[in-house]
PDB file of N, CA and C in Angstrom:
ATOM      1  N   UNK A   1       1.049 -14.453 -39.579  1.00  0.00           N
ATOM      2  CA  UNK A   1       1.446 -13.064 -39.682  1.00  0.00           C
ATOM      3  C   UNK A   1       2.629 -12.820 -38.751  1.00  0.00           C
ATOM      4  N   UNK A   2       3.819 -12.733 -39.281  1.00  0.00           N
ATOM      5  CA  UNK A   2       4.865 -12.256 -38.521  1.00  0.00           C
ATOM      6  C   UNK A   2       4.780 -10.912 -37.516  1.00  0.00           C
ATOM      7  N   UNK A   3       5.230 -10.694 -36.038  1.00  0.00           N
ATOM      8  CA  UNK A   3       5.042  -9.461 -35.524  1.00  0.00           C
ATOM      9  C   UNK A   3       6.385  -9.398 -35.259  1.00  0.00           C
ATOM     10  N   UNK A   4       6.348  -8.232 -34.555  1.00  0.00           N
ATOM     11  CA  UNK A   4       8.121  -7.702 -33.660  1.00  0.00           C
ATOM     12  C   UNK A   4       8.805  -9.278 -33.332  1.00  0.00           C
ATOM     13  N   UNK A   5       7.870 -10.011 -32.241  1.00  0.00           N
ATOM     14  CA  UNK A   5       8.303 -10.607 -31.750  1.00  0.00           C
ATOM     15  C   UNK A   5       8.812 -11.971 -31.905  1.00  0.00           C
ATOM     16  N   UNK A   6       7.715 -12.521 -33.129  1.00  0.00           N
ATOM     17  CA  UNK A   6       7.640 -13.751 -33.678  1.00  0.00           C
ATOM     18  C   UNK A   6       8.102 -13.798 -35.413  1.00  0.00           C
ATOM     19  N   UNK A   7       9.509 -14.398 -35.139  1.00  0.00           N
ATOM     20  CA  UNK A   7       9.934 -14.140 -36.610  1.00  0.00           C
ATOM     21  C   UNK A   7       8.997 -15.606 -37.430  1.00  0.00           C
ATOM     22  N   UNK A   8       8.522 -15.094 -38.835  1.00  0.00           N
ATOM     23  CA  UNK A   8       7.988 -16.349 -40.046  1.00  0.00           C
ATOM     24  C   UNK A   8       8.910 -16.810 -40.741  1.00  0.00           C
ATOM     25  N   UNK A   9       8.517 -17.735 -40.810  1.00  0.00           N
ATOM     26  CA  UNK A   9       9.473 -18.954 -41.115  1.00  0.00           C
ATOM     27  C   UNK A   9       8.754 -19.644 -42.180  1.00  0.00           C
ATOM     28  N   UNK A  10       7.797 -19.126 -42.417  1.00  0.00           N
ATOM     29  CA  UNK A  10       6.989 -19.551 -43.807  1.00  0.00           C
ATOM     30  C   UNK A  10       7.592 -20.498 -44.848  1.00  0.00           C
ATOM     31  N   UNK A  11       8.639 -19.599 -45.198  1.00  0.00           N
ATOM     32  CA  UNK A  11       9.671 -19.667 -46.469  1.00  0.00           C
ATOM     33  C   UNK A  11      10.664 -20.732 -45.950  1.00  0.00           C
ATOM     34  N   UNK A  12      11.110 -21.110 -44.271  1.00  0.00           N
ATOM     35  CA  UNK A  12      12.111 -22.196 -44.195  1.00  0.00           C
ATOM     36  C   UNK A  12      11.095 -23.819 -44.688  1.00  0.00           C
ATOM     37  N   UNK A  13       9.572 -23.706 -44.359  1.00  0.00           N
ATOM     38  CA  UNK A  13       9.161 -25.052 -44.538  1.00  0.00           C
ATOM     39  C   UNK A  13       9.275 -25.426 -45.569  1.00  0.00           C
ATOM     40  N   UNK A  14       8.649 -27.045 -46.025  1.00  0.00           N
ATOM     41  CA  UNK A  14       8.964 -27.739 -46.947  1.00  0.00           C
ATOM     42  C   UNK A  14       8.772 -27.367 -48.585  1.00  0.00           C
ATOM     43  N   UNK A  15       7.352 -27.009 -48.015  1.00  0.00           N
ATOM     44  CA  UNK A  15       6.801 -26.088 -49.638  1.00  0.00           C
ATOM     45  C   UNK A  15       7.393 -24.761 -49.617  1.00  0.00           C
ATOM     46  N   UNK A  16       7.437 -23.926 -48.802  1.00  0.00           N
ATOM     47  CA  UNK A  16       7.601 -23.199 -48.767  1.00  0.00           C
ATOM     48  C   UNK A  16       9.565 -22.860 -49.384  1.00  0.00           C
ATOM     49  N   UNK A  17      10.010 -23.648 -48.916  1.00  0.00           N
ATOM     50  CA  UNK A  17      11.294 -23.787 -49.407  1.00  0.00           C
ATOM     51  C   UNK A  17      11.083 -23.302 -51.002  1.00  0.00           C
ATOM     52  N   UNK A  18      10.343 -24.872 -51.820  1.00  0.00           N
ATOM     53  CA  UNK A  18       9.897 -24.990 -52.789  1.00  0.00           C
ATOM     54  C   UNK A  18       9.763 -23.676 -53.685  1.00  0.00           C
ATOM     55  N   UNK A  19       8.911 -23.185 -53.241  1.00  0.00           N
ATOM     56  CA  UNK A  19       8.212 -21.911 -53.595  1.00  0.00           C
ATOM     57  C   UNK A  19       9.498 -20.896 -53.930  1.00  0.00           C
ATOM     58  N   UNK A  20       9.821 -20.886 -52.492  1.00  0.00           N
ATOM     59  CA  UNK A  20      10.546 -19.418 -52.503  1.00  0.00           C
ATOM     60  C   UNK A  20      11.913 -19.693 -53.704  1.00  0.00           C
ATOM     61  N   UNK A  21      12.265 -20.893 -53.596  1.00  0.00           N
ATOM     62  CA  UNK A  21      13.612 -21.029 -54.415  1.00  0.00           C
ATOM     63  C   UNK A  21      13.543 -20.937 -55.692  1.00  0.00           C
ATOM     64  N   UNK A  22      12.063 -21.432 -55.791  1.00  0.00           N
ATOM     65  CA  UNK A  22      11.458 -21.255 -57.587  1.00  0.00           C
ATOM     66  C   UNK A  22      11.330 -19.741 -58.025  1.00  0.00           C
ATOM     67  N   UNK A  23      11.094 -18.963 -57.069  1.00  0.00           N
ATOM     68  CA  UNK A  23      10.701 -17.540 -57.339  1.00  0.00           C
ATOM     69  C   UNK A  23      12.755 -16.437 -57.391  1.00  0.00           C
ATOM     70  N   UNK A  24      13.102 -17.175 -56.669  1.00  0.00           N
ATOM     71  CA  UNK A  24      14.925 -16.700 -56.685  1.00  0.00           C
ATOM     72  C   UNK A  24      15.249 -17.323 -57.693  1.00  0.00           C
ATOM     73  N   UNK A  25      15.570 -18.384 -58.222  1.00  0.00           N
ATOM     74  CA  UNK A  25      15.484 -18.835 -59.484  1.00  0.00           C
ATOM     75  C   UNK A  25      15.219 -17.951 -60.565  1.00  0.00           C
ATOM     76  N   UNK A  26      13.792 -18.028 -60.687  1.00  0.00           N
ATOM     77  CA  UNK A  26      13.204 -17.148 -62.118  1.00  0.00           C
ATOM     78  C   UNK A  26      13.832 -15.931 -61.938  1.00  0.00           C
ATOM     79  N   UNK A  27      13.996 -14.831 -60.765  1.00  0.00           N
ATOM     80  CA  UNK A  27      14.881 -13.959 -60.528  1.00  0.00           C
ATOM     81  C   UNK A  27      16.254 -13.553 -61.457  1.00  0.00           C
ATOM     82  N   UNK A  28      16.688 -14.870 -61.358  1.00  0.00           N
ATOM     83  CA  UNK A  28      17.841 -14.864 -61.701  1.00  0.00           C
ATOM     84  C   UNK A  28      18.041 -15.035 -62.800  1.00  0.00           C
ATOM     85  N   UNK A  29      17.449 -16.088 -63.274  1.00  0.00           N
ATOM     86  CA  UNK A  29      17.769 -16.123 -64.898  1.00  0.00           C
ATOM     87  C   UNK A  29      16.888 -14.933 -65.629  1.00  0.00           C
ATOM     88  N   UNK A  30      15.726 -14.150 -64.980  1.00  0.00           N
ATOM     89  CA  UNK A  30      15.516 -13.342 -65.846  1.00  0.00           C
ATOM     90  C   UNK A  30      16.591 -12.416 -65.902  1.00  0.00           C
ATOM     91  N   UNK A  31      17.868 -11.537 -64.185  1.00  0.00           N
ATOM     92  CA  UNK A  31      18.599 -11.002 -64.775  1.00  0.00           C
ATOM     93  C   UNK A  31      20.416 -11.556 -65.116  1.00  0.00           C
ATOM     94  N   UNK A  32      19.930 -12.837 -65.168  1.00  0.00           N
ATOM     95  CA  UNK A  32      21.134 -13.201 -65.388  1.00  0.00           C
ATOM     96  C   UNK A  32      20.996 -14.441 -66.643  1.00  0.00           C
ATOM     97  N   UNK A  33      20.654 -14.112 -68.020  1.00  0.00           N
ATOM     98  CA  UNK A  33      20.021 -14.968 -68.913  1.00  0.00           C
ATOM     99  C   UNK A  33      21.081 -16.289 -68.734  1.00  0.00           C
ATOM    100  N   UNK A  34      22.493 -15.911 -68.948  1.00  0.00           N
ATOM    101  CA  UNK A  34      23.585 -16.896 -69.129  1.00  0.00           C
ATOM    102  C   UNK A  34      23.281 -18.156 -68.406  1.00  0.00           C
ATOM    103  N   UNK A  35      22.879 -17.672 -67.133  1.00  0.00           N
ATOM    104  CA  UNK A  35      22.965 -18.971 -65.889  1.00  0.00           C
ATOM    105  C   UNK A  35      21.603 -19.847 -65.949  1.00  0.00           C
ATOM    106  N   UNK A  36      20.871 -19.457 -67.261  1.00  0.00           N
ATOM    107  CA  UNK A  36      19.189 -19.869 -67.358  1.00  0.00           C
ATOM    108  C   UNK A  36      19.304 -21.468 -67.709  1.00  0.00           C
ATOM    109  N   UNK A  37      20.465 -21.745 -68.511  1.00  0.00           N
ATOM    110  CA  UNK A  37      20.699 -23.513 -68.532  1.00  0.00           C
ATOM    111  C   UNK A  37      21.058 -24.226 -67.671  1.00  0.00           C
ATOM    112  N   UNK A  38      22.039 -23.692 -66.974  1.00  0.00           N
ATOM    113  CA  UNK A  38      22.479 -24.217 -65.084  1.00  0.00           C
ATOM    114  C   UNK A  38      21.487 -24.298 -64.596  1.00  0.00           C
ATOM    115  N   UNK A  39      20.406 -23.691 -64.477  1.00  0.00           N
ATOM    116  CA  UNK A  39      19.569 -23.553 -63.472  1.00  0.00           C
ATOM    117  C   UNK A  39      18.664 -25.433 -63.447  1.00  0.00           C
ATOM    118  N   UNK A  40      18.321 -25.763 -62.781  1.00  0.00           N
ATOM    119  CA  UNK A  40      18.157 -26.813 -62.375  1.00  0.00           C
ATOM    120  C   UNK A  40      16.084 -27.029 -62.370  1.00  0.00           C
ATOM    121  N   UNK A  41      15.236 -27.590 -62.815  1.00  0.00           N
ATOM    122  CA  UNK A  41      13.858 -27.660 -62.368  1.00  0.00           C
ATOM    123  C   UNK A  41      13.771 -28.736 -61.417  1.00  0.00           C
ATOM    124  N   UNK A  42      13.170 -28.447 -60.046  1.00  0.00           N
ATOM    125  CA  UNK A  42      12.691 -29.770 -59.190  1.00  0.00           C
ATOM    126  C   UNK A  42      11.688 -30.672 -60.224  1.00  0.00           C
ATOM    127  N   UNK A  43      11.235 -31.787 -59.734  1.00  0.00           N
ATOM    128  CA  UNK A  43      10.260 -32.267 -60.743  1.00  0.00           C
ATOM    129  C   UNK A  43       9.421 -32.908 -59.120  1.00  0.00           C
ATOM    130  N   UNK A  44      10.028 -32.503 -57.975  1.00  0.00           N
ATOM    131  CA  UNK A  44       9.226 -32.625 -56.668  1.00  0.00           C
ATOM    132  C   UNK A  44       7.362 -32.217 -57.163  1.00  0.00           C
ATOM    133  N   UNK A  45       6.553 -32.753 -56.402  1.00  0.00           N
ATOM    134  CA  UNK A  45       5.179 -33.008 -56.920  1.00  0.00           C
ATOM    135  C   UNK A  45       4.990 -31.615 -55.196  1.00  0.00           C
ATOM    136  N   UNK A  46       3.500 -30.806 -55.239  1.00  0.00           N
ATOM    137  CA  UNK A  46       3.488 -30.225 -53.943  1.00  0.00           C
ATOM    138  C   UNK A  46       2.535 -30.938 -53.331  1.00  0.00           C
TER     139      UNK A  46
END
């Protein structure tokens, strides 16, 4: 649980990377359909 003092970093670790980039991703190609073939899938295992 992040407070004032202690920033989370959840999202910099390994999965967490994972995660978060998959979720900016889908983001994007939902509002940006064009860029939905660029977009790249890891095939990384978690």
């Amino acid at each position: 649980m992040a407070t004032k003092d202690h920033l989370d970093g959840t999202h910099l670790n390994d999965k967490g990377k994972t995660v978060f980039g998959r979720m900016v991703a889908d983001q994007l190609i939902r509002t940006q359909v064009d860029l939905g073939p660029d977009v790249k899938v890891s095939r990384r295992s978690s």
